[in-house]
Structures are given as C-alpha cells and as structure tokens.
Protein backbone atom coordinates (compact mmCIF):
# COMPACT_ATOMS: atom_id res chain seq x y z
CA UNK A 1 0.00 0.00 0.00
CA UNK A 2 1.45 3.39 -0.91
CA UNK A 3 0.04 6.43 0.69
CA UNK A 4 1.04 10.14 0.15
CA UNK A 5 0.36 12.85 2.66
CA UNK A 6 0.65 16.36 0.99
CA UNK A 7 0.34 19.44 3.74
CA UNK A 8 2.23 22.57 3.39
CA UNK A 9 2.58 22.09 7.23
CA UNK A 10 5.73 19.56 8.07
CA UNK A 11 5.14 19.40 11.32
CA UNK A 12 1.87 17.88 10.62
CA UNK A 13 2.87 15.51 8.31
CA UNK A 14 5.38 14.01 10.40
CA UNK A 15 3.17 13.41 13.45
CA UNK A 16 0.26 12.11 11.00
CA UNK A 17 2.71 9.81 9.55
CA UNK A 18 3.42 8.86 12.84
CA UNK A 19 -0.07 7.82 13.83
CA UNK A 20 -1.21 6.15 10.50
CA UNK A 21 2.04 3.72 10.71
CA UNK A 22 0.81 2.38 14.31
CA UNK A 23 -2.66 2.26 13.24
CA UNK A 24 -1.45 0.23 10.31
CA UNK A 25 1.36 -1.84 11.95
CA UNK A 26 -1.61 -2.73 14.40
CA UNK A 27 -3.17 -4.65 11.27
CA UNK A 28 0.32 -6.03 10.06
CA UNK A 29 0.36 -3.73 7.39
CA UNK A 30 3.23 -1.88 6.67
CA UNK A 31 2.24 1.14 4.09
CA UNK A 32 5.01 3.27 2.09
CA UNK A 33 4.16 6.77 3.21
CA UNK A 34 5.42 9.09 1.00
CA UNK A 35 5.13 13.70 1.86
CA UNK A 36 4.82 16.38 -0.29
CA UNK A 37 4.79 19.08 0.98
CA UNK A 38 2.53 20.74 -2.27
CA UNK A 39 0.60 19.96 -5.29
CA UNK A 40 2.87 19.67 -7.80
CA UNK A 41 4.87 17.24 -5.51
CA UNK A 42 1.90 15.40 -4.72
CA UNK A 43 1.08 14.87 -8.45
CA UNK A 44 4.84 13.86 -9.08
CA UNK A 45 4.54 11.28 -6.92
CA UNK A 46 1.59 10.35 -8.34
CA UNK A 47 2.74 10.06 -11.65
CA UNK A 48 5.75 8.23 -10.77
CA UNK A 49 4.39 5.38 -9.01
CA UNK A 50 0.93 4.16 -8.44
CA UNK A 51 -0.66 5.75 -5.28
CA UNK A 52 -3.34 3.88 -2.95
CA UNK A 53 -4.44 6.81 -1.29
CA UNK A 54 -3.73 11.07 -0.65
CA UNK A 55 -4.22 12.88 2.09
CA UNK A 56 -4.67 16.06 0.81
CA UNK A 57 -4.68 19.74 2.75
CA UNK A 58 -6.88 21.80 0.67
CA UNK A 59 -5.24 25.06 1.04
CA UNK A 60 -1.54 24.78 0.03
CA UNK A 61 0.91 27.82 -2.29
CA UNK A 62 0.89 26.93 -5.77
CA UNK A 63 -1.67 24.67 -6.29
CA UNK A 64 -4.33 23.75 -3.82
CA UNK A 65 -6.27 20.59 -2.94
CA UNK A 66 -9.09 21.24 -5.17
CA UNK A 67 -7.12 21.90 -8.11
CA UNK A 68 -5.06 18.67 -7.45
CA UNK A 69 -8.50 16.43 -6.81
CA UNK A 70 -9.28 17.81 -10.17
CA UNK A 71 -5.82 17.02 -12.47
CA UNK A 72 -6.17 13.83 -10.88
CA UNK A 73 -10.35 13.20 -12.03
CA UNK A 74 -8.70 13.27 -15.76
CA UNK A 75 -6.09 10.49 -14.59
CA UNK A 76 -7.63 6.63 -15.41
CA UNK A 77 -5.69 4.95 -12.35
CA UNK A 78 -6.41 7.40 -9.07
CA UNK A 79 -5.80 7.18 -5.46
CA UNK A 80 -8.76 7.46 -3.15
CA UNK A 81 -8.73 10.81 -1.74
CA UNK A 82 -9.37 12.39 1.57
CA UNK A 83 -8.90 15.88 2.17
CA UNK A 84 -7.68 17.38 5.75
C-alpha cells in the first residue's frame, strides 16, 4: 500500500505519519508513506508510481487541494482521496 500525505505544514505531516504507521502496523500492514509538501509534488509522486491513497490539505501555495483532486479526475488509475 502506498500512501502520500501532501500538507504545506511539516510538522503535521510528520506526526500524522506517525499515527497512520501504528494504526497500520496494528493490522500487520506496513504502508510506504510518502510527503509532499505541495501539489505539484503530490502529483509527481503520483505520476511516478501508483498511489493507494492522498491525504490532501486543501489550502496549500501553488496549487491547492481542489485543483489537485481535479488534475487527478482526468487520470484513469487514481488514489482514493481524503482531504484534511
């Protein structure tokens, strides 16, 4: 499972990466958490690799959450995404 976590906020993303690997490692899953730290990053990432889900922060410099949701509605293989 490969997540992403894209926040402007680093602080956040490192304690929320935190907290989703216990969660996980409860399960005996071990995900590949990936941050980016904005859009474009977050589609990068995308693009490179397939991507299970994104946490996405909606309002981020450059491009925001909404406009990422919708580069990545015109993409055929998506993550599921939840925004923070």
């Amino acid at each position: 499972m490969r997540i992403i976590l894209c926040d402007d906020d680093t602080a956040f993303t490192q304690v929320f990466e935190k907290r989703l690997l216990t969660v996980f490692k409860k399960y005996g899953i071990t995900p590949e958490i990936v941050s980016a730290h904005t859009g474009v990053e977050a589609l990068r990432e995308i693009t490179r690799r397939p991507t299970d889900v994104l946490f996405l922060d909606i309002d981020m410099p450059e491009k925001d959450g909404f406009s990422v949701a919708e580069e990545l509605s015109a993409m055929p293989s998506k993550p599921l995404i939840i925004f923070l």
